[in-house]
Every structure is written in C-alpha cells, then in structure tokens.
Protein backbone atom coordinates (compact mmCIF):
# COMPACT_ATOMS: atom_id res chain seq x y z
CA UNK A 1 -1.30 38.87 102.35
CA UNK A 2 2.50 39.12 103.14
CA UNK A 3 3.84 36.80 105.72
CA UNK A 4 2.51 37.43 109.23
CA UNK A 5 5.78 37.05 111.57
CA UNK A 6 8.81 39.51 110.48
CA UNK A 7 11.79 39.20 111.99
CA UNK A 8 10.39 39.99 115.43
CA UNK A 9 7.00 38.48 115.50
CA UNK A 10 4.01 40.10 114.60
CA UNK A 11 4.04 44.07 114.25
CA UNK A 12 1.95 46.68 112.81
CA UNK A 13 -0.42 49.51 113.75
CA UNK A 14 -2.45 48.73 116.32
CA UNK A 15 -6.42 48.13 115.67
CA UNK A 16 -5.58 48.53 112.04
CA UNK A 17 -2.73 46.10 110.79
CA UNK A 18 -2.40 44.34 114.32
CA UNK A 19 -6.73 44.03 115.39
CA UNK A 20 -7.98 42.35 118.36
CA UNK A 21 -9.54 39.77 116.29
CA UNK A 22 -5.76 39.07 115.14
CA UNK A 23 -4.64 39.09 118.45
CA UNK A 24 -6.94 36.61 119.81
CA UNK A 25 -6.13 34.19 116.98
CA UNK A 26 -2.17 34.85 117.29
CA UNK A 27 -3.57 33.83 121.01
CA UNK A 28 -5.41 31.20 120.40
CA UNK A 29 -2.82 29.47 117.78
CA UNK A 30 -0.03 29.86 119.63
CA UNK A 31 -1.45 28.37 122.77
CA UNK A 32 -2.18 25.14 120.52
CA UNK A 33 0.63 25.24 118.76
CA UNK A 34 2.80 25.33 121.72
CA UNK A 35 1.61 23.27 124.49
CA UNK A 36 0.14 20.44 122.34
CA UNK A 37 2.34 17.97 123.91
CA UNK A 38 1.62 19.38 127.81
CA UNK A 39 -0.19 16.44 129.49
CA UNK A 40 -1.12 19.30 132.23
CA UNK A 41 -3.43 22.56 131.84
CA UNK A 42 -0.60 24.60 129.98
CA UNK A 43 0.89 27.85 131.38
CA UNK A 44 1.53 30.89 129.34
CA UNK A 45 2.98 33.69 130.59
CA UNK A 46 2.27 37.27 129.55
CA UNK A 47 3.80 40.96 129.50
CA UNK A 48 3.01 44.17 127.96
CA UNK A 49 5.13 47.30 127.86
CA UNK A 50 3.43 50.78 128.16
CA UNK A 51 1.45 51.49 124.62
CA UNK A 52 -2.15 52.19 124.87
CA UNK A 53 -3.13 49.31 122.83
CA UNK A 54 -1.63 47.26 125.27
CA UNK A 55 -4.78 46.52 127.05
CA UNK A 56 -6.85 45.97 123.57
CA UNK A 57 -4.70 43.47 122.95
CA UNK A 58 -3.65 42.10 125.70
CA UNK A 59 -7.50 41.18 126.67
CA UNK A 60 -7.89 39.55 122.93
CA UNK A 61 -4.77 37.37 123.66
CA UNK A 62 -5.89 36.22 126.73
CA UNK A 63 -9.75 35.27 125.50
CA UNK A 64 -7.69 33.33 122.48
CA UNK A 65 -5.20 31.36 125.06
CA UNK A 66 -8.16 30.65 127.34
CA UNK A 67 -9.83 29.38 124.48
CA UNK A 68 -7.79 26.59 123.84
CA UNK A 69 -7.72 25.52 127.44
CA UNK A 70 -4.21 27.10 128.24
CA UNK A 71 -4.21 29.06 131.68
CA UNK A 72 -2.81 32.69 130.95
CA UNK A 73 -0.47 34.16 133.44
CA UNK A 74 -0.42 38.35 133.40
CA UNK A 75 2.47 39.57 134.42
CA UNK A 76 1.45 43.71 133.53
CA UNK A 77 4.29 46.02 131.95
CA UNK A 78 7.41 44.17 131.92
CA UNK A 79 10.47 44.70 129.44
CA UNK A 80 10.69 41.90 126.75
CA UNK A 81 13.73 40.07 128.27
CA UNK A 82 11.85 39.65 131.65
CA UNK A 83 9.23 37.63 130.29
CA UNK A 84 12.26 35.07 128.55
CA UNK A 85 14.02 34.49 132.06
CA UNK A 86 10.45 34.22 133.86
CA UNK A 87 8.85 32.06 131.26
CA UNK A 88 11.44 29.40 132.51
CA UNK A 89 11.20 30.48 136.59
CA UNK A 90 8.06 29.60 136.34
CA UNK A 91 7.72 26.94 134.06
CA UNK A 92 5.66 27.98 132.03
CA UNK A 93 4.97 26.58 128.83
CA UNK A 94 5.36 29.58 126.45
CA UNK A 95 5.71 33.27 126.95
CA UNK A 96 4.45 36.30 125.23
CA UNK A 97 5.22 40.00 124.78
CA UNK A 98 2.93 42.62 123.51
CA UNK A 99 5.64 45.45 122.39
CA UNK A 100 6.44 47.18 119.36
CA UNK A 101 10.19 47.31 120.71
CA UNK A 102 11.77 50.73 119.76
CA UNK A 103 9.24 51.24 117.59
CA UNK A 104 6.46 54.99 117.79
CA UNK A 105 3.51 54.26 119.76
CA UNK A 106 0.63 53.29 117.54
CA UNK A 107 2.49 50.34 116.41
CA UNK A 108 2.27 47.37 118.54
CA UNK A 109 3.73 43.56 118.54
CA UNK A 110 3.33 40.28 119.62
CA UNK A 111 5.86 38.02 119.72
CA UNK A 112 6.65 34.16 121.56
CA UNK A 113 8.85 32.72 123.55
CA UNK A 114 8.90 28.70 123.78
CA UNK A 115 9.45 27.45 127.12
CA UNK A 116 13.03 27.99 127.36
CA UNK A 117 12.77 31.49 126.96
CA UNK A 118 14.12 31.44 123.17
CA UNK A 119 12.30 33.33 120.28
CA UNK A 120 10.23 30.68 117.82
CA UNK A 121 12.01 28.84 114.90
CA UNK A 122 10.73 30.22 111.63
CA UNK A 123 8.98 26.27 111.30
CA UNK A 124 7.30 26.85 114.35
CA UNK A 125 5.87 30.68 113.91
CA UNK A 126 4.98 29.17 110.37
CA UNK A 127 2.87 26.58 111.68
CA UNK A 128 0.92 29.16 113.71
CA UNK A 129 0.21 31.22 110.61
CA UNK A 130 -0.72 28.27 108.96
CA UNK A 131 -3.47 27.54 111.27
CA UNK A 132 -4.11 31.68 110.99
CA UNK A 133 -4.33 32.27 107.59
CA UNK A 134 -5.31 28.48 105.91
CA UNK A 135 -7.06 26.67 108.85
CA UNK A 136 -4.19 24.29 108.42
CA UNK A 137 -5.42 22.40 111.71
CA UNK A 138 -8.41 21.99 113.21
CA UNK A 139 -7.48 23.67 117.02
CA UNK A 140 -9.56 21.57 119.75
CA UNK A 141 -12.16 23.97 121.50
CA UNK A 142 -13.02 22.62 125.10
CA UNK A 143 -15.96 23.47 126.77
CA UNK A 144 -17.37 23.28 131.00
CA UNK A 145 -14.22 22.69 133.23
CA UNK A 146 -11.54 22.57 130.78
CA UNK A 147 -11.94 26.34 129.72
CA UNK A 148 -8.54 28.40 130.43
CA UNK A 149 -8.34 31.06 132.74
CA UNK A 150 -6.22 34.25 133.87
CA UNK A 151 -4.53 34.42 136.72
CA UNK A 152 -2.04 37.71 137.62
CA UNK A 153 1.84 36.93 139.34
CA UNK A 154 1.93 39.98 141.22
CA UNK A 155 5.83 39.60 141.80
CA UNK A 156 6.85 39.47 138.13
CA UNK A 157 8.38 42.37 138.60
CA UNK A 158 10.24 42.15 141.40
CA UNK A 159 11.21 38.71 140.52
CA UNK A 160 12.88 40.02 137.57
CA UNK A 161 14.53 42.70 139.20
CA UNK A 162 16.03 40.22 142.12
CA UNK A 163 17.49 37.86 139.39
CA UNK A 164 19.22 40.87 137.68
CA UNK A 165 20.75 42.53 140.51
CA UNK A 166 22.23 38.45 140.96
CA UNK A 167 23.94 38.63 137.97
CA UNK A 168 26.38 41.02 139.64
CA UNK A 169 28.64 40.73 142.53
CA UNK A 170 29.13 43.23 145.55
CA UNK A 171 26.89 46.39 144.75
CA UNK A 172 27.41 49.68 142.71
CA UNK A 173 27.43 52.25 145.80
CA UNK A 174 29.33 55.61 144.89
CA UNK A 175 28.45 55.30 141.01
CA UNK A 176 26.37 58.38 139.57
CA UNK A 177 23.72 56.84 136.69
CA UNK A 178 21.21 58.75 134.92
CA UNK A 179 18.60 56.82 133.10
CA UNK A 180 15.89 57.30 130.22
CA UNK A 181 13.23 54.80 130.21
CA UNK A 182 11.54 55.60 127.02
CA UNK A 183 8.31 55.97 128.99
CA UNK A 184 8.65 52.39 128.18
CA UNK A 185 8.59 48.97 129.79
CA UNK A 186 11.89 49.52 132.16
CA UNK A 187 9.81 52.53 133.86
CA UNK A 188 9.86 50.71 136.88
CA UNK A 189 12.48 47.69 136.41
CA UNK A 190 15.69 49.86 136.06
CA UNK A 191 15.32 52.79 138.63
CA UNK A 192 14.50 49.74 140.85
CA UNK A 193 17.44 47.77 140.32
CA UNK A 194 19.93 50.33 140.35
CA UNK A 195 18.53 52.18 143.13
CA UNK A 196 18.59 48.45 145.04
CA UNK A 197 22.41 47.88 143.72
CA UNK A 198 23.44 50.94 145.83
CA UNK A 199 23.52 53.32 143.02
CA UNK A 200 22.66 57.40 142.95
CA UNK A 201 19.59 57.13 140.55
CA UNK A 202 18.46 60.15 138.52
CA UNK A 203 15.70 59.30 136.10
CA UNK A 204 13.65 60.77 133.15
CA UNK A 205 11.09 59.55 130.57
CA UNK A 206 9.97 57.35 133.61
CA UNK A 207 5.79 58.33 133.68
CA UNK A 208 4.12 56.76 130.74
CA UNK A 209 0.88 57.93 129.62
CA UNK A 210 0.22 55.40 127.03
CA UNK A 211 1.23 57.53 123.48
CA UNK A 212 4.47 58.88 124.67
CA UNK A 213 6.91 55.99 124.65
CA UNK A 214 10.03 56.23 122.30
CA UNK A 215 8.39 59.71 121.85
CA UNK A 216 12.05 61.85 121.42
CA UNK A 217 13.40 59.86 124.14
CA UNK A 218 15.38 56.86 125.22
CA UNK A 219 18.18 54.74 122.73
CA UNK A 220 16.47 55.91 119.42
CA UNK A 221 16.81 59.82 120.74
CA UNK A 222 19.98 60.35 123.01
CA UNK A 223 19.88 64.34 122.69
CA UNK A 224 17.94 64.46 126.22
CA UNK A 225 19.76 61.96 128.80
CA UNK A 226 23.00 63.30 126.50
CA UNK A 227 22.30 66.81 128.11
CA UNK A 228 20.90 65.30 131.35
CA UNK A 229 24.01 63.81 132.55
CA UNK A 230 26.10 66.47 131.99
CA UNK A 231 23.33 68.58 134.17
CA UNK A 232 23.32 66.18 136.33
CA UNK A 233 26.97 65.37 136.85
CA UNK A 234 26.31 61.85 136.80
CA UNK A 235 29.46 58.53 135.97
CA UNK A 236 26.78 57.20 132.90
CA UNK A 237 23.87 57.29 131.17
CA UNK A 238 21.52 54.41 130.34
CA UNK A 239 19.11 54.77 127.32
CA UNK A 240 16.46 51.72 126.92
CA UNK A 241 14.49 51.20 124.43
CA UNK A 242 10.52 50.71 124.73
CA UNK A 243 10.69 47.17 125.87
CA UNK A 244 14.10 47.24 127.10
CA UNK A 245 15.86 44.95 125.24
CA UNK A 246 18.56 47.20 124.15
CA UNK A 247 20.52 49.97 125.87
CA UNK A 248 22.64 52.32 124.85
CA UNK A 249 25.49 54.42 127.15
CA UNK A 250 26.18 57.92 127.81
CA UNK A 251 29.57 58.51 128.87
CA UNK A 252 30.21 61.74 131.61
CA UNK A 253 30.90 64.57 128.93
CA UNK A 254 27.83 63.58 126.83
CA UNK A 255 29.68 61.51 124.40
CA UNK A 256 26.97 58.16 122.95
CA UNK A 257 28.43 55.05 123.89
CA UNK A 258 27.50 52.99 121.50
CA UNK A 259 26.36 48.19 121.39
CA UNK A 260 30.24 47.66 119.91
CA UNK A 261 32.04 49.63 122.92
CA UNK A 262 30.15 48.34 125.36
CA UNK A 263 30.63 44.91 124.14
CA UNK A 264 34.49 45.84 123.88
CA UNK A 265 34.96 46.92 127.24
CA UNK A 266 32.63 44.18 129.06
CA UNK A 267 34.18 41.71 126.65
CA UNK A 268 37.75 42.63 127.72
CA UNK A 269 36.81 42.68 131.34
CA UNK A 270 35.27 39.04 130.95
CA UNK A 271 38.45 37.97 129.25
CA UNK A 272 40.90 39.21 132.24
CA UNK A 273 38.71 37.04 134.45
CA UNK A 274 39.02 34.20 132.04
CA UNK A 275 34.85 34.32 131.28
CA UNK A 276 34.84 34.79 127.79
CA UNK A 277 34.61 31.76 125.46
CA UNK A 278 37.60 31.31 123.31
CA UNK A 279 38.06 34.99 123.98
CA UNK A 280 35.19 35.14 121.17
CA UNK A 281 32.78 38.01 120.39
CA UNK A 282 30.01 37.69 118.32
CA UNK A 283 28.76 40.70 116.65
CA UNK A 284 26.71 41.43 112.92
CA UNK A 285 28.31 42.75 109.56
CA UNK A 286 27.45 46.44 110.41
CA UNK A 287 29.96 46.54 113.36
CA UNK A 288 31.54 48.91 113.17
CA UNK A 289 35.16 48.62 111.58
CA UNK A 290 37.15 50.40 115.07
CA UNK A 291 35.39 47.19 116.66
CA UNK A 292 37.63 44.54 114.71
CA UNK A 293 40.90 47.31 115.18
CA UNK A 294 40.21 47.02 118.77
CA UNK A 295 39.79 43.12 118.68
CA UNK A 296 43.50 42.82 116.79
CA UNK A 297 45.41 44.99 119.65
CA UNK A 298 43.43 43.12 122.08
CA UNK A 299 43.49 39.43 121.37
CA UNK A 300 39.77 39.46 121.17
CA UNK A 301 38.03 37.39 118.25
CA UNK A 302 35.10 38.61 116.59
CA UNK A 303 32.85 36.54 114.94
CA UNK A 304 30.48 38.11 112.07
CA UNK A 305 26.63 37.01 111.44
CA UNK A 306 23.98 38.53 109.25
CA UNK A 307 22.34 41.67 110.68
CA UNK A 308 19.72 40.54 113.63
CA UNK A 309 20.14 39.36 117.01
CA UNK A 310 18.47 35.18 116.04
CA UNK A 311 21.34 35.27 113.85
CA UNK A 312 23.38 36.30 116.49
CA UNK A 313 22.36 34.05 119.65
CA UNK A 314 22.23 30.77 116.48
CA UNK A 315 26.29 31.37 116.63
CA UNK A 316 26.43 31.63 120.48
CA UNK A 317 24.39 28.97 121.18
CA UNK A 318 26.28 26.52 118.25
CA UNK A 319 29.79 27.43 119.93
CA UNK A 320 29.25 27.73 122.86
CA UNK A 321 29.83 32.07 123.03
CA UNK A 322 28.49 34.19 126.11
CA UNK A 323 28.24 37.21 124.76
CA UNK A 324 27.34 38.74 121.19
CA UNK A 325 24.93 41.49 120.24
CA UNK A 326 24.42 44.14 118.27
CA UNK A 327 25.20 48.16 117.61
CA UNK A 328 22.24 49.45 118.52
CA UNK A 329 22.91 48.10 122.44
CA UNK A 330 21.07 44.78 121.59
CA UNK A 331 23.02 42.29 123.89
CA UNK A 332 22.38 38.61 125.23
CA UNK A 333 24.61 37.67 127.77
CA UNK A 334 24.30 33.88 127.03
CA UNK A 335 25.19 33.02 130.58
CA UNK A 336 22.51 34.79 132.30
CA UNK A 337 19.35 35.11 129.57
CA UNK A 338 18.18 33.82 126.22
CA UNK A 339 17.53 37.26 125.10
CA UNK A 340 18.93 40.69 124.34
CA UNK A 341 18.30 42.36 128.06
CA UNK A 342 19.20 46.23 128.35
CA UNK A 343 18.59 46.04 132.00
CA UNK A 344 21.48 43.30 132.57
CA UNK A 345 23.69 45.07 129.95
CA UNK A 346 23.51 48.64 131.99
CA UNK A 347 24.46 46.90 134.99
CA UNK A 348 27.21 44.97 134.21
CA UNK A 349 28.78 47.73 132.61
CA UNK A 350 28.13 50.02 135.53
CA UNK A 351 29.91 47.35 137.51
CA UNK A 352 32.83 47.26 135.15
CA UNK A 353 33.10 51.14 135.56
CA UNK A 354 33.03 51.00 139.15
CA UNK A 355 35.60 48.09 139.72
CA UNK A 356 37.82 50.00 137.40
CA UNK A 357 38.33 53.15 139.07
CA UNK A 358 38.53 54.85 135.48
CA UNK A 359 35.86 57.37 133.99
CA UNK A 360 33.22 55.98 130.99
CA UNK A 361 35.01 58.17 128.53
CA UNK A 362 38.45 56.14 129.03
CA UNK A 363 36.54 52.84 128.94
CA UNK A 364 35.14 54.07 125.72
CA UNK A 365 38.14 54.94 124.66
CA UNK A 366 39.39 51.07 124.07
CA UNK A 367 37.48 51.48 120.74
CA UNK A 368 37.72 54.25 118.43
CA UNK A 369 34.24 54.35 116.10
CA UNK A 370 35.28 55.11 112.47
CA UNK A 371 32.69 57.44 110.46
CA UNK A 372 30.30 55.13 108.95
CA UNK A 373 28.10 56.51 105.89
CA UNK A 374 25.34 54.85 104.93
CA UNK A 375 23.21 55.28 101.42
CA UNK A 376 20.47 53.48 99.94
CA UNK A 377 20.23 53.27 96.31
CA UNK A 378 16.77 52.44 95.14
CA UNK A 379 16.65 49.29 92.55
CA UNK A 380 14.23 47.07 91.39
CA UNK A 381 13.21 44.33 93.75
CA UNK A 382 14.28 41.53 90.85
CA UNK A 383 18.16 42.50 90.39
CA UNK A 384 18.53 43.67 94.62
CA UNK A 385 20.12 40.67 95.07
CA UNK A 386 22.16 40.35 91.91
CA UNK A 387 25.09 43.78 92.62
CA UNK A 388 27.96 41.61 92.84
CA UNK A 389 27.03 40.22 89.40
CA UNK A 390 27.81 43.50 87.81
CA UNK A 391 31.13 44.38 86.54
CA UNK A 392 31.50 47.82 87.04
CA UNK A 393 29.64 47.57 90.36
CA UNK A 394 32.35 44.81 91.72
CA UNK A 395 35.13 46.70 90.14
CA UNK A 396 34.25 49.54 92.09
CA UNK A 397 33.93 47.82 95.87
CA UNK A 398 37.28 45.95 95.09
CA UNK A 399 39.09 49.06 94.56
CA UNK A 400 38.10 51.07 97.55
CA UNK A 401 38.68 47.92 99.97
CA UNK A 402 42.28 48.03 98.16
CA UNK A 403 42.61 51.68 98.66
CA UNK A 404 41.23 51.94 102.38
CA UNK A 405 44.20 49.26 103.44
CA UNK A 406 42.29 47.77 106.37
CA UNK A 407 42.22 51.28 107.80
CA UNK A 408 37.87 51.60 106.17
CA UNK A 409 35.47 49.09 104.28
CA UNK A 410 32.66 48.84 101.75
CA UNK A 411 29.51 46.64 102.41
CA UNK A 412 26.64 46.11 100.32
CA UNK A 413 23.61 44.92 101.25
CA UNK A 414 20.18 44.63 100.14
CA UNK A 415 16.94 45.45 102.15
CA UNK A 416 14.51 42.87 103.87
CA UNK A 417 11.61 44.89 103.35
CA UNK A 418 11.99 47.42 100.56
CA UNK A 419 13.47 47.48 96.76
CA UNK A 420 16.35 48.84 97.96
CA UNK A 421 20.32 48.42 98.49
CA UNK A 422 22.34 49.35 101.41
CA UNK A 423 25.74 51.22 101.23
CA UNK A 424 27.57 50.98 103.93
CA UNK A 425 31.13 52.64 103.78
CA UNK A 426 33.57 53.49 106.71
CA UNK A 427 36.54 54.90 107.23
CA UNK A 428 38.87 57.83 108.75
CA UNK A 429 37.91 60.72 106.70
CA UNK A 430 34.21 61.43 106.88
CA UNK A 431 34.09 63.97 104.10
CA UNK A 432 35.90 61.52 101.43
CA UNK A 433 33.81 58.34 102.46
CA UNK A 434 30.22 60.05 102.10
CA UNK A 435 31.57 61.08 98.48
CA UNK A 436 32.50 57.84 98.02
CA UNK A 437 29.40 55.88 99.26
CA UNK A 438 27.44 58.38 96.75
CA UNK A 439 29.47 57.66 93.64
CA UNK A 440 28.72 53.88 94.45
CA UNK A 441 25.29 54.01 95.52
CA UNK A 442 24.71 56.35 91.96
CA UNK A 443 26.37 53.58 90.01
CA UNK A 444 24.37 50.66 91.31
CA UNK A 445 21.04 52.48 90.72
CA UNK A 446 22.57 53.47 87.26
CA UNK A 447 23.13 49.89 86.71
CA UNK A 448 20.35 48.02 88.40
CA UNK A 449 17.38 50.58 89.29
C-alpha cells in the first residue's frame, strides 16, 4: 500500500479507493490525533462540496469522530477555504473537507485542517496513517456519556459569505460578473456574495445534481463562461473550481485570465496602497516567464517555490508575504485566510476593476503570457531524478537558456506520481519552442528511458 495522504489529503474513487470503512477510520484517527491535548469535548468542524459520495462519506466520518468522543459540527456543502476561516470562528479544534477539488466526480477527498485553519504537517498526517495502517496507537474508545455527537451550524454559510464580503471596502455596484460554479461547492457562496456586494450577477453551472460537478465546466473547462460573457455582455468572468479554492478570470472579449495576472494586477494594486510585503510575490517554478518580465518593469519581487500551494503559504508564512499562489487561480491572501480561497480572489479583483475605471482586458494587459509548451518524456522511475547528471542532456538546457536571452526558459522537472519527466519550455515563438521542447524531451528518453 502506497502512502495514504498525497499532496492534498486523502483522494481516490469513491467506495472503491476512498470506502466508508476508510472514511470512518480517517475519522476516527484524526479526531484522536488532533484533539488529544483538548481538556474539553473536542469540536470538529465539517464540510462537503456537491459529489454524490458526499453523504457516504460524510456519515462514515462522523460515526469515526463520534467515536472517539469528539463532537462533529456539519456545516453541509461549503467550498474548502470556508471550512479553514470557520474552523478558527468557531474554535473548533480541527476541520475537515470532503472534496475531490477540481477533480471528475467519482473521485472524492478528505483532507484536515488543524485548528488554525492550516493544512496538516506531513509528521502529523503521518501519525494518523500510522494509527490507520499499523495500529501504531491504541485510540481510547469511550462509552455511556462521553460518546461524541453531531450537531449542524445552520449559518456556516452565511457566516462565510459575511466575512468575505468584509474583506472588501465600499461595494461593487455597476460591475457586470458572470460566474461558473462547477456545479460545485461555491453554488450558493459566490452568487450570494456578489449579488450582496451590489454586483449584476449572471450565473451558470449553479444546480448540482451530485455527478455533474467539474463536468465541462468551471476553471478546468473555460469554453462555456468564455462564450457566456461575451453573450452576456458582462465586466468578468469567474470560474471556480469544485470546492472553490481556485478561480480563474474571464476578461470582457472572452480572453482566460489566468492565477499569474491576477496576482499581477492585485499585487500592483496592493503595492500603490503600500499592502504588499517588501513589494514581494510569491509564486511556483511554472509561472509563467511574462510574470517575472512584468515584475522587472514593475518593481515587484517574485519569489519562486516548488510547484504546490504548502510550498507556497511555507514562504509566506516564514517572511512574512500576503499574497502568493499559483497559475491555475490557486491564491491565499495571507491577510485574510490560511488557504487558497477563489471566492476572496474573485472579489478583490472585481474590486480592483471597479476602482480602476479600466476594462479586464487592460488590467490583463500588465502581463503578457509567453507560449508555454509542455512535454513529458517517459523514463524509468530510477534515473527521473538523475537528467541534470547527463551530459548531453545539460548541454542541451544550457544552450537554449543562452539562446532565449531572458526573452524564454527551459525547466525540467520530474513527476510526483508517474515515471515520467516534465518539459517545460517558453518563449515568444510558439512554433520554434514546441520543436524545441520535442528535440529535448526525445533526447532525455533517448538517454534515460
């Protein structure tokens, strides 16, 4: 058995990989693991998004928290980032999600929160799997009185939505915003906090029927709200994600609107009010290159991490940044949550479009997004890490960087999950860099597969 937690807790197909009997152990260890130290009957806090396996195991978590004498808190279909900030309104002990993410809908996830709304430490979620796999512990099992229980917080939602809407001043009256929920977990949050904020609200993907979230529809499939504001006529498009932890932008011709502009034009808007930290940005490897041009004409820094937003809120929170995320539209605003939030990200860039008086497509327009080509050459799992080592295959990435002048880039890197590695090569001229990523990605299988 492969570890249980990946990078984003526990995922796999529901009733299959992710069973009810797993669920109501994840439930049952984390609950132990968690509030051990609690000298009061411990609080966990609990929110779904919109999959049809969301009630399976949603009811096996529960039994497993109750189990250890921990009091389970429901707080229904929620986006992921709601259940950080309420986990510490309420004081609870530990929150958790039940979401696949982005992710088609027979897959589902759980994943924790400790009490201050941050995702586990990889000691922590390896503790709980201890317990899981090895009966590493023995877990205390109370009996009469000091059972758990299940109690529902009926204004989780709207308790969410009121602390969003705060994170903005004055209102967003006269903007035009189409949204795509994803038939996901921001069905209800998002039309509601926009249409509070003042905003003309125009919605799709908003009725979930259990099996169609993500289903050609919100930030993984932009065709729809792409064509829908143009229909529409509306200032900007919001895409979420299935748990709403990500968003991506539309601007008013249609054009995507990708994580790295929106971070450059809230970034530079934070910086003329003298928010931003050290004028610092903190973004992954696969920014795009246009990101760092931008940041040089700008006086912005960017600071780099490895791909994945924990790697990305570690640097914010050891320096002290506010904001940082990623290109897919996965963005923590440090300031206001512990967690990348596509409802507060949608917001505070409608806010910045409305103060400026300008159109999305000139906002956008701060950045430009050089072609990016991306090939995976397939190797053996041994030598993935080992491409640098080789000669010819070193020769080859020095002599492009030297030929692209700072104006493109090569990066390299190898998968997480599969015997693969990553090619990753931008630049100006489409055509010449997707003949160029192929040549490389040849040689390295050549040389290593």
């Amino acid at each position: 058995m492969g570890r249980l937690f990946g990078t984003d807790g526990v995922r796999g197909v529901a009733n299959q990989e992710l069973t009810a009997e797993l669920a109501y152990k994840l439930g049952q260890a984390g609950a132990y693991v968690l509030t051990a130290e609690t000298k009061h009957t411990p609080k966990i806090l609990v929110g779904t998004d919109t999959r049809i396996s969301g009630d399976m195991l949603e009811a096996a978590l529960v039994s497993g928290i109750c189990s250890v004498g921990a009091e389970a808190i429901c707080a229904g279909i929620i986006p992921t980032p709601a259940v950080a900030y309420l986990t510490r309104l309420y004081n609870a002990d530990a929150g958790v999600v039940i979401s696949a993410s982005h992710n088609p809908f027979e897959f589902n996830g759980i994943k924790f929160f400790n009490n201050k709304g941050y995702k586990l430490p990889d000691a922590t979620e390896d503790r709980i799997e201890a317990i899981i796999v090895n009966r590493a512990e023995e877990i205390p099992m109370p009996t009469g009185k000091n059972l758990g229980f299940k109690s529902f917080k009926e204004s989780a939602l709207d308790d969410y939505v009121a602390f969003v809407k705060s994170t903005v001043e004055g209102d967003l009256k006269g903007l035009k915003i189409a949204i795509d929920c994803a038939n996901g977990a921001a069905y209800e949050a998002a039309p509601l906090a926009l249409f509070d904020l003042g905003a003309q609200v125009s919605v799709i993907n908003n009725e979930p029927d259990g099996v169609n979230i993500n289903s050609g529809c919100g930030s993984t499939h932009l065709k729809q709200l792409q064509e829908f504001v143009v229909e529409s006529g509306a200032d900007i498009g919001l895409a979420f994600d299935g748990d709403a932890d990500r968003v991506l932008a539309v601007d008013e011709t249609g054009n995507v609107v990708d994580g790295d502009q929106i971070m450059a034009i809230i970034g530079l808007e934070l910086k003329k009010k003298g928010k931003l930290a050290e004028d610092t940005i903190v973004a992954t490897v696969m920014s795009n290159l246009g990101f760092d041009i931008m940041a040089k004409r700008e006086g912005l820094n960017i600071k780099k991490t490895k791909v994945g937003d924990r790697y990305v809120l570690e640097e914010m929170l050891a320096n002290g940044y506010v904001l940082g995320g990623e290109q897919s539209g996965h963005i923590i605003f440090l300031e206001h949550n512990t967690t990348g939030d596509g409802l507060l990200t949608g917001v505070q860039l409608a806010k910045v479009l409305k103060e400026s008086g300008k159109k999305m497509s000139e906002l956008a327009n701060v950045m430009q997004v050089l072609p990016q080509v991306l090939k995976n050459a397939k190797v053996s799992n041994e030598k993935k890490h080992k491409y640098m080592d080789d000669e010819v295959i070193a020769r080859m990435c020095r002599e492009l960087e030297e030929e692209f002048h700072g104006e493109g880039r090569v990066l390299i890197r190898p998968s997480g999950t599969e015997p693969l590695v990553r090619v990753m090569i931008e630049g100006k001229d489409q055509e010449y860099i997707t003949k160029r990523a192929q040549e490389l990605a040849k040689a390295i299988e050549e040389r290593l597969g």
